[in-house]
C-alpha atoms as a PDB file:
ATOM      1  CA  UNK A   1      14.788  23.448   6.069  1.00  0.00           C
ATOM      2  CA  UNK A   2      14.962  24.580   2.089  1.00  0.00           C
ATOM      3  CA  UNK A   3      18.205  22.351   1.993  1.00  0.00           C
ATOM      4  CA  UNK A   4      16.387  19.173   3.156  1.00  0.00           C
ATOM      5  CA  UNK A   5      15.786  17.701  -0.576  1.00  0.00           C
ATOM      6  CA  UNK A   6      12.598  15.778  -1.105  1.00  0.00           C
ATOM      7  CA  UNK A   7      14.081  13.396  -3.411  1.00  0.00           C
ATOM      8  CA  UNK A   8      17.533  12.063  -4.923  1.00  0.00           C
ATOM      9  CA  UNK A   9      19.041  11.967  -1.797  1.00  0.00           C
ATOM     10  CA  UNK A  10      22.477  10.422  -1.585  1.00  0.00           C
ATOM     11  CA  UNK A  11      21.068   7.285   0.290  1.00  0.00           C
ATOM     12  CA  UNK A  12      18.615   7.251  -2.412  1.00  0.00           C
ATOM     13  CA  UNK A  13      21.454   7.652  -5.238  1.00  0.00           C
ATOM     14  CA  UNK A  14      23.777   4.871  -3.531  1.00  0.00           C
ATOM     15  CA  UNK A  15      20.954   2.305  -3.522  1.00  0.00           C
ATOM     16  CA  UNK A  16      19.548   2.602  -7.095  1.00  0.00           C
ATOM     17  CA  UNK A  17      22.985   2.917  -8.345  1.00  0.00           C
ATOM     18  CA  UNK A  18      23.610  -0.391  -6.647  1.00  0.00           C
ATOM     19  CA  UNK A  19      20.228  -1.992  -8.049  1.00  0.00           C
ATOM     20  CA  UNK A  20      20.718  -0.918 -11.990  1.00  0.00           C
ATOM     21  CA  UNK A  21      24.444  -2.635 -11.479  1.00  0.00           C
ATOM     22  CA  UNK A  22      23.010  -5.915 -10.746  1.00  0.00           C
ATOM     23  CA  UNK A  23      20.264  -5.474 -13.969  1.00  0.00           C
ATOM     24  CA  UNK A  24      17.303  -4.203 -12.000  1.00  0.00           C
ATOM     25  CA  UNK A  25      15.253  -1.341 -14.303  1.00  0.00           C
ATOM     26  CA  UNK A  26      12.883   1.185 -12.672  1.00  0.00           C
ATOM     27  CA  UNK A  27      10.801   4.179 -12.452  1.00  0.00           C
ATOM     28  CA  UNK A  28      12.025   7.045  -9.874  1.00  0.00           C
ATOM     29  CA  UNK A  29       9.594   9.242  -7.793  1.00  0.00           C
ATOM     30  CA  UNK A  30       6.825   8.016  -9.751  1.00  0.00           C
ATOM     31  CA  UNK A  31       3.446   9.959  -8.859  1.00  0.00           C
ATOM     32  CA  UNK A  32       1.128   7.980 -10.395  1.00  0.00           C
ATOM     33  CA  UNK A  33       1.222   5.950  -6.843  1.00  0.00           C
ATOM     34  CA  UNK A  34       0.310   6.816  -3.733  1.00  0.00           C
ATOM     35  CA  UNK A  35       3.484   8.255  -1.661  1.00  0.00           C
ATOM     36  CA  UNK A  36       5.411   8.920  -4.566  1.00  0.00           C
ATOM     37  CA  UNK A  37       7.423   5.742  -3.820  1.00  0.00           C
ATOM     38  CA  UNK A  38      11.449   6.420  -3.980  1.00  0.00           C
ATOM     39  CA  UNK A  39      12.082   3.598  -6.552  1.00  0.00           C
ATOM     40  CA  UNK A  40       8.877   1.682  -8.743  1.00  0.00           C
ATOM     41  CA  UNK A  41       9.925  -1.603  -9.795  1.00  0.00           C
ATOM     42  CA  UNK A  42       6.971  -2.877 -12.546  1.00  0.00           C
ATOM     43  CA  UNK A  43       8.760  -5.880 -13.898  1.00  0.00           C
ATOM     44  CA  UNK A  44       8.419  -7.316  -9.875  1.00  0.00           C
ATOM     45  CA  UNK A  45       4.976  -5.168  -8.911  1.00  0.00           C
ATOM     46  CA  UNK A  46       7.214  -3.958  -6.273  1.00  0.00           C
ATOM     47  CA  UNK A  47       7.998  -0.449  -4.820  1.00  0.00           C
ATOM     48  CA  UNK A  48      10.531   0.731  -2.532  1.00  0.00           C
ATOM     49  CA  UNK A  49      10.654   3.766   0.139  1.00  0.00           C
ATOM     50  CA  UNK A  50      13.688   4.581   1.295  1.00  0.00           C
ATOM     51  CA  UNK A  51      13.198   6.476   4.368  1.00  0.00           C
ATOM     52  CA  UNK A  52      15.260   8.850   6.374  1.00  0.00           C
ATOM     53  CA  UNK A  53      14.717   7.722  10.303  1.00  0.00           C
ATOM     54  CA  UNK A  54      14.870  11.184  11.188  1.00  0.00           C
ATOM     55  CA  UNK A  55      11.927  12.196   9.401  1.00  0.00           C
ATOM     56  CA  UNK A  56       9.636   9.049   9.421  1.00  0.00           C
ATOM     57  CA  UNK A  57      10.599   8.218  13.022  1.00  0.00           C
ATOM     58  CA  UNK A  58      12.201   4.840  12.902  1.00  0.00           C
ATOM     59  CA  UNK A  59      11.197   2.837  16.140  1.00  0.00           C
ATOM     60  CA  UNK A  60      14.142   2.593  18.467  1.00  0.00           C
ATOM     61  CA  UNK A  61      16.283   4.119  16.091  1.00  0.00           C
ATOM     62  CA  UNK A  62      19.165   6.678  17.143  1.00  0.00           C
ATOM     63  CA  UNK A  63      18.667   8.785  14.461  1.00  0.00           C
ATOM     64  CA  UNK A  64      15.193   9.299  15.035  1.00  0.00           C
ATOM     65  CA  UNK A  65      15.752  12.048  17.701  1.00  0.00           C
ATOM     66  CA  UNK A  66      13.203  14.632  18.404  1.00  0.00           C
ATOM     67  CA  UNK A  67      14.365  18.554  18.405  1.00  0.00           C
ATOM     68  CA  UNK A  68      14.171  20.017  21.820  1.00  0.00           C
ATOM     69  CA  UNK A  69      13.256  23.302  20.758  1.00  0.00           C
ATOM     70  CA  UNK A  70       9.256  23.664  19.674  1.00  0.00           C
ATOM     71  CA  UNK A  71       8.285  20.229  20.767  1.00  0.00           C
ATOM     72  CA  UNK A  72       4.693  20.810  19.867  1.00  0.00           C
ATOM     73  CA  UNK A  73       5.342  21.847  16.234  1.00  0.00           C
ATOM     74  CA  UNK A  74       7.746  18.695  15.694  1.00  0.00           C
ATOM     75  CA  UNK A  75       5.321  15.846  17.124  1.00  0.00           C
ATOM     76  CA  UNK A  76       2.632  16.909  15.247  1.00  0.00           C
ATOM     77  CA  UNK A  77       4.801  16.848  12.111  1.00  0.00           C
ATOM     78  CA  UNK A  78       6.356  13.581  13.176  1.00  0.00           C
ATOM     79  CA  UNK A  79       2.977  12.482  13.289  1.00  0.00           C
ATOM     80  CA  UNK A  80       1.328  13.669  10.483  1.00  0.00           C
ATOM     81  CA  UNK A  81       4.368  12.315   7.927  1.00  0.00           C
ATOM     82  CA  UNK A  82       4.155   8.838   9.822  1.00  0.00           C
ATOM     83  CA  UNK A  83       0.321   8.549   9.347  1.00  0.00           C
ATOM     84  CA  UNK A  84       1.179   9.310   5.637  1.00  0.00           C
ATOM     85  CA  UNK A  85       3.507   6.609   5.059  1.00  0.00           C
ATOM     86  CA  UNK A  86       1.687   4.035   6.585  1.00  0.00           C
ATOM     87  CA  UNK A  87      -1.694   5.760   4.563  1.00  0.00           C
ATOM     88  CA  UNK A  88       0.808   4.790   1.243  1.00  0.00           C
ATOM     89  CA  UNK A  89       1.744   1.701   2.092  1.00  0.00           C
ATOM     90  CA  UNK A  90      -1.816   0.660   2.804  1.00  0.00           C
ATOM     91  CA  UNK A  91      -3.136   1.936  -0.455  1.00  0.00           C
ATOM     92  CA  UNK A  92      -0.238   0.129  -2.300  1.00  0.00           C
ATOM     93  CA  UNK A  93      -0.616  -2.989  -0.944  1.00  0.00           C
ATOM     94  CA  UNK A  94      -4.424  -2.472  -1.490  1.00  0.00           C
ATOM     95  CA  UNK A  95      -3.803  -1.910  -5.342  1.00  0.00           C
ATOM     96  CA  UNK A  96      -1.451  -5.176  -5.219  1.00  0.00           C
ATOM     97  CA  UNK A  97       2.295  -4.424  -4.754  1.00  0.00           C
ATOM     98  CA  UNK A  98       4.971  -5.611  -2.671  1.00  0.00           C
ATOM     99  CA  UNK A  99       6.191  -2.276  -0.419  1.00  0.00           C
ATOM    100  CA  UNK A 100       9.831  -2.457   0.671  1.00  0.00           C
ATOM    101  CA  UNK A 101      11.033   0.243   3.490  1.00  0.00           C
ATOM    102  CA  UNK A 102      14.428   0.575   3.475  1.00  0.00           C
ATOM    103  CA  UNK A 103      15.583   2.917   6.570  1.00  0.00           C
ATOM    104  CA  UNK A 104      18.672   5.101   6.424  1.00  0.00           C
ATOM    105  CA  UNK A 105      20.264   3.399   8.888  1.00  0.00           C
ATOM    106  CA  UNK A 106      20.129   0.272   7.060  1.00  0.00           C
ATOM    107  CA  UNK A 107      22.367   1.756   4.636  1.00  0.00           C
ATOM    108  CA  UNK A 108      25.344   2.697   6.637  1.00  0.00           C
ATOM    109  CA  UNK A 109      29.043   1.208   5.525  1.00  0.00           C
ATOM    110  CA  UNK A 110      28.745  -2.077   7.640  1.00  0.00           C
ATOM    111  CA  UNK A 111      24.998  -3.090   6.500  1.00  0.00           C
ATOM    112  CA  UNK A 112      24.661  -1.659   2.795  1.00  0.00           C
ATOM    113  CA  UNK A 113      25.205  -4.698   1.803  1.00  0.00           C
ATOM    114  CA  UNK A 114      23.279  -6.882   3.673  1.00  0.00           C
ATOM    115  CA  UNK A 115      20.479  -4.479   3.768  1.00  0.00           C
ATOM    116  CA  UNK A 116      20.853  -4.632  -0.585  1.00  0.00           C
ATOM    117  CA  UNK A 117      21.199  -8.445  -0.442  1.00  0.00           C
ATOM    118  CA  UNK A 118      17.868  -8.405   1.930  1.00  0.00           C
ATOM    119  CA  UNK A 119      16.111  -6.362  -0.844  1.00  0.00           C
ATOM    120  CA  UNK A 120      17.423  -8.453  -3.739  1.00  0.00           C
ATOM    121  CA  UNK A 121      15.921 -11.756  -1.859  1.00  0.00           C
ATOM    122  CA  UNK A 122      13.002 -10.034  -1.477  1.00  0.00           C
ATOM    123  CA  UNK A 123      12.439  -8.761  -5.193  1.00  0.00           C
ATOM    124  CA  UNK A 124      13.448 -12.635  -6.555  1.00  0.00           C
ATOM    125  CA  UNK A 125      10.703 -13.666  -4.033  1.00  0.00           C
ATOM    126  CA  UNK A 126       7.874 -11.312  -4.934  1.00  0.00           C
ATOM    127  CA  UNK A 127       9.185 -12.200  -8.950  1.00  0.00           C
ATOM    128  CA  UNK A 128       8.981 -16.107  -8.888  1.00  0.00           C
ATOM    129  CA  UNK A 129       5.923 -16.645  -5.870  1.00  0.00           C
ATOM    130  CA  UNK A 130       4.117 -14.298  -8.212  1.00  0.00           C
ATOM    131  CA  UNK A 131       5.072 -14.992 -11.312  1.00  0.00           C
ATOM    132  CA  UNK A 132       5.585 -11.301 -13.181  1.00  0.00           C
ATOM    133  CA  UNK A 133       7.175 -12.750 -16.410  1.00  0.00           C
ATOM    134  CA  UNK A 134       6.980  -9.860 -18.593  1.00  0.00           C
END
């Protein structure tokens, strides 16, 4: 469990490399907001989680598997990380940003780049319908 980093993951790595080479600037792991978000994009009032399915239990995901060993232990932590996120998310939205998930499965070699082009659509979106000229 030490190994598991908390952030700057390589999913994490691969999509905000992919974001600054198209022009987007941002904040990383900023704590000033609720859930530390992965990536804090001010310029669109937008923040983006990028979460492994494993650990925040992705709904009908393969990857979201549940150890067989000490089944009690692992729901309640399931449990108790996805009441967090959504917790986060609901504060965010509450304070008046845009929340983007991204799941790691999204990022795989066949849909990195449709999963990126979603986010991109999104963040134009959230920039013109709101208008955060800065």
């Amino acid at each position: 469990m030490a190994s598991i980093k908390g952030h700057d993951t390589t999913i994490e790595v691969q999509v905000r490399k992919y974001l600054f080479s198209k022009g987007f600037r941002f904040r990383k792991n900023d704590k000033r907001y609720p859930g530390r978000p992965d990536i804090v994009l001010p310029k669109y009032h937008t923040v983006i989680f990028i979460h492994g399915c494993f650990w925040h239990r992705h709904p009908f995901c393969g990857y979201a598997t549940s150890p067989k060993t000490n089944e009690e232990y692992w729901q309640k932590k399931f449990e108790l990380n996805s009441a967090r996120d959504r917790k986060s998310i609901e504060e965010l939205e509450s304070m008046g940003w845009h929340v983007i998930v991204i799941w790691e499965c999204e990022l795989t070699k066949k849909r990195f780049e449709e999963t990126m082009q979603r986010v991109i659509n999104e963040l134009s979106s959230v920039y013109v319908e709101n208008r955060y000229y800065v």
